[in-house]
Protein backbone atom coordinates (compact mmCIF):
# COMPACT_ATOMS: atom_id res chain seq x y z
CA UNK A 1 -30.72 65.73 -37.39
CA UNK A 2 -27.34 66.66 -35.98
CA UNK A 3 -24.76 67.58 -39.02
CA UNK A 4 -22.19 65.01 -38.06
CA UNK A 5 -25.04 62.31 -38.50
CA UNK A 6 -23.35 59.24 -40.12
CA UNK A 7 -25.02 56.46 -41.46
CA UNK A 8 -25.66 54.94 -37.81
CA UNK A 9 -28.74 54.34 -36.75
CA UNK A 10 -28.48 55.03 -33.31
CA UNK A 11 -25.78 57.35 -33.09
CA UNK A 12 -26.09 60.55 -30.81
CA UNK A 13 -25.39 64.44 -31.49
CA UNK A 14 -21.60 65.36 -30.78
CA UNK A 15 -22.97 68.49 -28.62
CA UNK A 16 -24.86 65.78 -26.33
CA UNK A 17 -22.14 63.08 -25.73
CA UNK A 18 -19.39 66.30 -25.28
CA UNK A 19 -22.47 67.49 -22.61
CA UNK A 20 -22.23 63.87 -20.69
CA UNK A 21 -18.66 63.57 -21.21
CA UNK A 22 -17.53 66.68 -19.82
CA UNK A 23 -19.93 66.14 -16.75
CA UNK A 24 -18.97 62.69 -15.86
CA UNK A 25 -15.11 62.77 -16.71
CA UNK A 26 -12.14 64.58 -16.26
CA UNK A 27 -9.06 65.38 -18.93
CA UNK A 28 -7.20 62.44 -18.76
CA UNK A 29 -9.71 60.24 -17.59
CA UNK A 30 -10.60 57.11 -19.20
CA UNK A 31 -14.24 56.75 -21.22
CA UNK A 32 -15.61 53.52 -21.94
CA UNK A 33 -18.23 52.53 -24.96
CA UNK A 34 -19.61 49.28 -24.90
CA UNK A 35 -21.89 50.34 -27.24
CA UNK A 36 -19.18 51.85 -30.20
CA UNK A 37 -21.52 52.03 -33.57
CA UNK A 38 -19.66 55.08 -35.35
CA UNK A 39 -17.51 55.81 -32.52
CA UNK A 40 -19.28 59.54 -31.82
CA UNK A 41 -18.17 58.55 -28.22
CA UNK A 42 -14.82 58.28 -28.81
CA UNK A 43 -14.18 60.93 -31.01
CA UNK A 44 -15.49 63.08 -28.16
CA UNK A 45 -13.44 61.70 -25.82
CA UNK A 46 -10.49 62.56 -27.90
CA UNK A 47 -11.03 65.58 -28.62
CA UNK A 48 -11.77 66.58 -24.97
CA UNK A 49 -8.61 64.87 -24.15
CA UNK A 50 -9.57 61.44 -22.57
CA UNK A 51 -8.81 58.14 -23.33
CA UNK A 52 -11.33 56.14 -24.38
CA UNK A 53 -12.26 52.47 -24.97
CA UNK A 54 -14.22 51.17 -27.24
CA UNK A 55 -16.07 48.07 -28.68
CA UNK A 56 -19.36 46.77 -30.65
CA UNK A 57 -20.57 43.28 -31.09
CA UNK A 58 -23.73 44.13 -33.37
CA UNK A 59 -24.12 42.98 -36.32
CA UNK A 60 -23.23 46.38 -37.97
CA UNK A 61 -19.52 45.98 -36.17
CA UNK A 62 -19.63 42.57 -37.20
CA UNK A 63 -19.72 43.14 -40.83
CA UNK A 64 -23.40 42.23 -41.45
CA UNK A 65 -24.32 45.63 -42.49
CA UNK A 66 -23.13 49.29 -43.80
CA UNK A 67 -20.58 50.73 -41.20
CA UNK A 68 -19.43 54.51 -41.60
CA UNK A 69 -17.01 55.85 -38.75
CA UNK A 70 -16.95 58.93 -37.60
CA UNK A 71 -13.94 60.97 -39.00
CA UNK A 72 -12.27 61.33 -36.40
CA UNK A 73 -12.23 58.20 -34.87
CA UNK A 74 -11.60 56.71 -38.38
CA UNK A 75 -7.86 58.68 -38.01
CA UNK A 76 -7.56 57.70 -34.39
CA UNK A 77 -7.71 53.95 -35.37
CA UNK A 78 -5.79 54.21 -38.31
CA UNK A 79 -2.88 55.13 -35.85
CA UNK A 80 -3.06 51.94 -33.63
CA UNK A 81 -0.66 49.04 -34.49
CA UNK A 82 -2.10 45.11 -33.85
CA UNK A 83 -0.36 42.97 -31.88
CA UNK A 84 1.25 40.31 -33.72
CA UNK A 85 -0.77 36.70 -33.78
CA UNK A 86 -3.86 39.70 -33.18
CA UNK A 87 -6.97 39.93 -35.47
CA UNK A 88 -6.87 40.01 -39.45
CA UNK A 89 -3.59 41.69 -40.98
């Protein structure tokens, strides 16, 4: 079990997704997630320097269960702003 394991249950190593992203991307590029969970993905990204997208429609992301993000991403999202009229305040 990798040491960044979160309570996710299909959430990946760091040293594999940094493998894929630094294959298939570029600094600067953008990386998408369909598939967030813990945001591993984007966390990556970020620290590699890309931009990333994100999103998750299971019912984990949906509230229906336990949801731990990684820590990184957790600080990442804390710096975003909505947009007014946008989601819950």
């Amino acid at each position: 079990m990798a040491k960044e394991r979160l309570a996710y249950p299909t959430q990946k190593p760091e040293a594999l997704l940094e493998r894929i992203v630094k294959a298939s991307s570029n600094e600067g590029d953008l990386v998408l997630d369909c598939f967030m969970g813990s945001g591993t993905t984007g966390a990556v990204a970020e620290k590699l320097n890309r931009r990333w997208i994100a999103c998750d429609r299971s019912r984990f992301a949906q509230g229906e269960g336990p949801v731990e993000l990684h820590p990184e991403m957790a600080a990442a999202l804390r710096g975003l702003h909505r947009l007014p009229g946008r989601g819950r305040s």
